[in-house]
C-alpha atoms as a PDB file:
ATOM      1  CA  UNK A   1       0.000   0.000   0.000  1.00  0.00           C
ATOM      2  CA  UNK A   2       2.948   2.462   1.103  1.00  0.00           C
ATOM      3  CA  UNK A   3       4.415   1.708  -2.992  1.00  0.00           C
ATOM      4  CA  UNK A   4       1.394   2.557  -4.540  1.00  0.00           C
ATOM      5  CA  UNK A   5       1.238   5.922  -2.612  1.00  0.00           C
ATOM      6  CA  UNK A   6       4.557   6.784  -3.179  1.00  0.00           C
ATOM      7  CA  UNK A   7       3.896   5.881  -6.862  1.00  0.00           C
ATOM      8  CA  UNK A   8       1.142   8.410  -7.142  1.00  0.00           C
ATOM      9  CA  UNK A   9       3.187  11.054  -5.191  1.00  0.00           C
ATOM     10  CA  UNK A  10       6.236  11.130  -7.529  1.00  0.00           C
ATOM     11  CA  UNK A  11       3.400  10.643 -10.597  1.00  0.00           C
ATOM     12  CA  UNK A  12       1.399  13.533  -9.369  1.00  0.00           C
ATOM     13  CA  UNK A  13       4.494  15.536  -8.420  1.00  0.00           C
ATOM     14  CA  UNK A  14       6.250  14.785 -12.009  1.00  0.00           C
ATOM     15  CA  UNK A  15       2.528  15.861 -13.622  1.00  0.00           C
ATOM     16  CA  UNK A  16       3.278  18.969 -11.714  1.00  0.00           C
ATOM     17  CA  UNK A  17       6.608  19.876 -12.968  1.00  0.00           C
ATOM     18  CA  UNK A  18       5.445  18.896 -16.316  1.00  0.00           C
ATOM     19  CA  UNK A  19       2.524  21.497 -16.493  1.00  0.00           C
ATOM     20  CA  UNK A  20       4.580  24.357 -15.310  1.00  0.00           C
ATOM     21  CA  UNK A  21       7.567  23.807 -17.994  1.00  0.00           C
ATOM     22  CA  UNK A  22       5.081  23.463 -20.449  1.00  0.00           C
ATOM     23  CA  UNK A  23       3.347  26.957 -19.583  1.00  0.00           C
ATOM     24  CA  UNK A  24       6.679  28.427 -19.412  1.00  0.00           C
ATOM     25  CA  UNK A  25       7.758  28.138 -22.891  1.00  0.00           C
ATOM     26  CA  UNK A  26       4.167  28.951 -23.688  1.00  0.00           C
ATOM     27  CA  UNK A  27       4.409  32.005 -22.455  1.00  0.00           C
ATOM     28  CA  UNK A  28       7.924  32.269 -24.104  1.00  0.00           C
ATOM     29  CA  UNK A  29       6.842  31.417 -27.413  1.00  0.00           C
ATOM     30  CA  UNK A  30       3.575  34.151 -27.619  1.00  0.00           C
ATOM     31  CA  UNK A  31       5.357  37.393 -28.419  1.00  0.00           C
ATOM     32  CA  UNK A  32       4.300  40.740 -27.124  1.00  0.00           C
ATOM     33  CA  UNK A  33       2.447  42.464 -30.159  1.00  0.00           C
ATOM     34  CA  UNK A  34       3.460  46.579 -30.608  1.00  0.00           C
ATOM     35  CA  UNK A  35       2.280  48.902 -32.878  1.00  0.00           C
ATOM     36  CA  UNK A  36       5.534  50.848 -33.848  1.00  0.00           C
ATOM     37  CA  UNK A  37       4.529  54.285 -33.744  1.00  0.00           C
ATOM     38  CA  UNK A  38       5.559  56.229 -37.421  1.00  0.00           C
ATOM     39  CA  UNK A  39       4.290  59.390 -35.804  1.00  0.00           C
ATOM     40  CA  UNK A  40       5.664  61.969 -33.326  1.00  0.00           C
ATOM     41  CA  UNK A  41       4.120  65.427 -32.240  1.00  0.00           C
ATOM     42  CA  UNK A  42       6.539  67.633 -30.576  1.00  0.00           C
ATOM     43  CA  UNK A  43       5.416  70.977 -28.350  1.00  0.00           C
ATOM     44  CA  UNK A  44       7.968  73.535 -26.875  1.00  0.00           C
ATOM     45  CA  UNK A  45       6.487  75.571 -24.000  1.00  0.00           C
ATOM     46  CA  UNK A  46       8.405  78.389 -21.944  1.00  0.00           C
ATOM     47  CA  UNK A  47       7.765  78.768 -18.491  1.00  0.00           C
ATOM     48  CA  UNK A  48       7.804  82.204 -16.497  1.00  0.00           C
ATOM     49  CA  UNK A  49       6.036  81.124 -13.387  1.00  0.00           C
ATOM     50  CA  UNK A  50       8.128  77.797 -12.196  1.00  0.00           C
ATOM     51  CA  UNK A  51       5.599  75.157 -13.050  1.00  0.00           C
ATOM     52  CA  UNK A  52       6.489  71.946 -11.153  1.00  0.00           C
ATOM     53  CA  UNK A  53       7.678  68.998 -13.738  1.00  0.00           C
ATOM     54  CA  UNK A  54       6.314  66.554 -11.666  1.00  0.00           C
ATOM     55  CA  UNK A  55       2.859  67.920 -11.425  1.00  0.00           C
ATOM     56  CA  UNK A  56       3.236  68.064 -15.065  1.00  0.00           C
ATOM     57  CA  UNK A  57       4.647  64.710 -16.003  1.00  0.00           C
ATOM     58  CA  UNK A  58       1.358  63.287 -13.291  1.00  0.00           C
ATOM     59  CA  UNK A  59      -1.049  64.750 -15.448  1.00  0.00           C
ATOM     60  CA  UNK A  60       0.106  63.729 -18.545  1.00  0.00           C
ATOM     61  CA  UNK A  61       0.039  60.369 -17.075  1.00  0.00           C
ATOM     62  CA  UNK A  62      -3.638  60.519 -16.241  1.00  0.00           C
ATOM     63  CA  UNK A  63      -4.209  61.683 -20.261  1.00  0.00           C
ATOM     64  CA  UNK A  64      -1.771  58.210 -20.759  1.00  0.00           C
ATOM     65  CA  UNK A  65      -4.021  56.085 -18.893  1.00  0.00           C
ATOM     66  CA  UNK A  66      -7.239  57.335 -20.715  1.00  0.00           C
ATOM     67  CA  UNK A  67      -5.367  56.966 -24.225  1.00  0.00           C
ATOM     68  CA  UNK A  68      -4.555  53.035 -23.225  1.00  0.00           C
ATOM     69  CA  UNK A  69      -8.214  52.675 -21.562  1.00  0.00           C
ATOM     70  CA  UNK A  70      -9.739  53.188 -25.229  1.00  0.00           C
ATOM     71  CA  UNK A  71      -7.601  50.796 -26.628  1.00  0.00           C
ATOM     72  CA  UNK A  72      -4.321  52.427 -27.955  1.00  0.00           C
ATOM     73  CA  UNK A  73      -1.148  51.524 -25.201  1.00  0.00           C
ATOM     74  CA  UNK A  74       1.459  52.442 -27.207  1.00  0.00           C
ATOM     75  CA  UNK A  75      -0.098  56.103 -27.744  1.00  0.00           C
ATOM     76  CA  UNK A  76       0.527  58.759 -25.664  1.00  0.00           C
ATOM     77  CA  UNK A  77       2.965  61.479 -24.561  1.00  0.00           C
ATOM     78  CA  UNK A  78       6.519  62.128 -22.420  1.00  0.00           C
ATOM     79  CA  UNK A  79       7.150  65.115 -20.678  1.00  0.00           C
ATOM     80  CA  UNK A  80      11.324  66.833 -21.007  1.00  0.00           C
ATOM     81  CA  UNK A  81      12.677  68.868 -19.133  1.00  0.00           C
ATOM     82  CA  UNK A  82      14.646  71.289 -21.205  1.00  0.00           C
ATOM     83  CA  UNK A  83      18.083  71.730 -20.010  1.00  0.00           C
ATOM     84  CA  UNK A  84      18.567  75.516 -19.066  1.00  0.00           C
ATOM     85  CA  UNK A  85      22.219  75.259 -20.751  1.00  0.00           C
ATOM     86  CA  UNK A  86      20.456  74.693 -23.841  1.00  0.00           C
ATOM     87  CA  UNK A  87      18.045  76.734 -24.367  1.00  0.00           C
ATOM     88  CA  UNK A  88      17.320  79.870 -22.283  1.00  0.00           C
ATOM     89  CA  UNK A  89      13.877  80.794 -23.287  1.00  0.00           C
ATOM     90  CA  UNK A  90      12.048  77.214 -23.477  1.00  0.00           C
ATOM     91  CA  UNK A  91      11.691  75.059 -20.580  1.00  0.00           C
ATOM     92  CA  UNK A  92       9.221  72.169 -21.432  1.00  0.00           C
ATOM     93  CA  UNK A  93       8.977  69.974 -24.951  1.00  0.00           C
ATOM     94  CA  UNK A  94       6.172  67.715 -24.825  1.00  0.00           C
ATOM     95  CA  UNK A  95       6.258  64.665 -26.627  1.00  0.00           C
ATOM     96  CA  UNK A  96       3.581  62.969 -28.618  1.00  0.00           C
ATOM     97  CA  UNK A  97       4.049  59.317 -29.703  1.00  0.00           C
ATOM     98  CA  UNK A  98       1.354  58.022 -32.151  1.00  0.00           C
ATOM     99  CA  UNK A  99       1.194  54.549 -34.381  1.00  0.00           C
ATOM    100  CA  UNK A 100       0.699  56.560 -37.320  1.00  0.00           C
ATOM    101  CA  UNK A 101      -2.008  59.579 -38.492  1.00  0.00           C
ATOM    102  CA  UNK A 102      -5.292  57.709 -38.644  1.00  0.00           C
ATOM    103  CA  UNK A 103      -5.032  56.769 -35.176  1.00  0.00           C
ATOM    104  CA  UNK A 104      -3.824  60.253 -34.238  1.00  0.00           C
ATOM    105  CA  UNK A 105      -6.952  60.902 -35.786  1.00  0.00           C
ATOM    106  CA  UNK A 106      -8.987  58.202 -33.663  1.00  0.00           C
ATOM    107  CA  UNK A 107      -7.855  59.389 -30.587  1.00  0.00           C
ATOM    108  CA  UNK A 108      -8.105  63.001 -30.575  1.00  0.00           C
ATOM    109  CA  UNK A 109     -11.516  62.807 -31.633  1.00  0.00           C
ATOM    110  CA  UNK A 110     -12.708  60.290 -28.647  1.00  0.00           C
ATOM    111  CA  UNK A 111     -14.745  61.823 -26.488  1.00  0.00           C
ATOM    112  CA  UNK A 112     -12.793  60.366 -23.019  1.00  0.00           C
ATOM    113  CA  UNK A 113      -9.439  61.646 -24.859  1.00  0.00           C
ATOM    114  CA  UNK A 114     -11.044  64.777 -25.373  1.00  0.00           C
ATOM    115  CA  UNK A 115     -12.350  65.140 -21.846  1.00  0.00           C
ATOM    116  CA  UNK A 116      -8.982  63.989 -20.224  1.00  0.00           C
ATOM    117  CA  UNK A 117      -7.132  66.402 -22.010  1.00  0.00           C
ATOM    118  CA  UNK A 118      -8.994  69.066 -21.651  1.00  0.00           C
ATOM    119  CA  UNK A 119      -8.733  68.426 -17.980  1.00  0.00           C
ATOM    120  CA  UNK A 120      -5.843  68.056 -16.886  1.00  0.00           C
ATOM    121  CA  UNK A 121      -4.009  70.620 -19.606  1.00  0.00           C
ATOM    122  CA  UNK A 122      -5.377  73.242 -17.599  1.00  0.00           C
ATOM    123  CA  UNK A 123      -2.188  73.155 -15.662  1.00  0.00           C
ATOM    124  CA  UNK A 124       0.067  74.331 -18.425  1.00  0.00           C
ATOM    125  CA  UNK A 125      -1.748  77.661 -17.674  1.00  0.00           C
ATOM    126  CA  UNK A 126       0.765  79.837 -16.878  1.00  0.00           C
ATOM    127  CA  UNK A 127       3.282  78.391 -19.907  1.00  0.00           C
ATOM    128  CA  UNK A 128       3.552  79.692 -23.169  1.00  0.00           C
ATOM    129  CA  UNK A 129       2.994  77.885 -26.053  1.00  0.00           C
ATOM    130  CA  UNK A 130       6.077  78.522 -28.386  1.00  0.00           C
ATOM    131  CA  UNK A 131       5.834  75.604 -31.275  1.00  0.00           C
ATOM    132  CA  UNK A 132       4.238  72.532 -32.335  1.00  0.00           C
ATOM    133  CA  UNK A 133       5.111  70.308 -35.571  1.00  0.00           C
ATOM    134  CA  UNK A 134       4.539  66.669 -36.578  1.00  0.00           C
ATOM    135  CA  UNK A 135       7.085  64.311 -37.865  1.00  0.00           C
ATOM    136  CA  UNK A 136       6.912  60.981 -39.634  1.00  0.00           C
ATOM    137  CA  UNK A 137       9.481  58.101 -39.602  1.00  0.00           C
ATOM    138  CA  UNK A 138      11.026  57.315 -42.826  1.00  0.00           C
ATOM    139  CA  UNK A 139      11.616  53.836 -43.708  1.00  0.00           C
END
């Protein structure tokens, strides 16, 4: 009696081990789909009044998280810091990162993007808007 239960201890322990390598390269083998964004929108802003980056960089993360909750994760925008050696008279260039036009498009016409943005780009009141161009990648 003491064989056969060791028997189905090493069986169900080996059944075990099996089942976890096998999810392991599962999960090796599926690889992480990304659009590859062809589209960048770039924003210099100069700052008189001492706006905290921080407070910035938060609320462009809460725009971030609205962009990904409507179904476009690999959208959205970065916040630099402009180094003071650099350029005297600009302080902040805000980065836009987009899969390509159409979805550009998409997203600054939804509703929740629209309302998010709105929002929370009331605190770049105070900074001055100074430029704003698109760019494409070439391939």
């Amino acid at each position: 009696m003491t064989k056969i239960c060791a028997m189905k201890k090493i069986f169900f322990l080996s059944l075990i081990i099996t089942i976890i390598i096998v999810s392991c390269i599962q999960n090796k083998l599926v690889p992480e789909t990304r659009i590859e964004n062809t589209l960048k929108s770039v924003s210099f802003w100069s700052d008189s009044i001492g706006k905290d980056p921080h407070e910035l960089f938060l609320s462009f993360d809460r725009v971030n998280i609205v962009i990904d909750s409507i179904g476009y994760p690999d959208a959205g925008y970065n916040l630099w810091v402009i180094q003071s050696d650099s350029v005297k008279d600009i302080r902040f260039l805000i980065e836009g990162y987009w899969p390509n036009q159409a979805l550009y498009d998409t997203i600054h016409a939804n509703e929740l993007y629209k309302n998010a943005f709105e929002k929370e780009m009331k605190l770049l009141g105070g900074l001055k808007y100074t430029s704003y161009n698109r760019f494409t990648l070439v391939k």
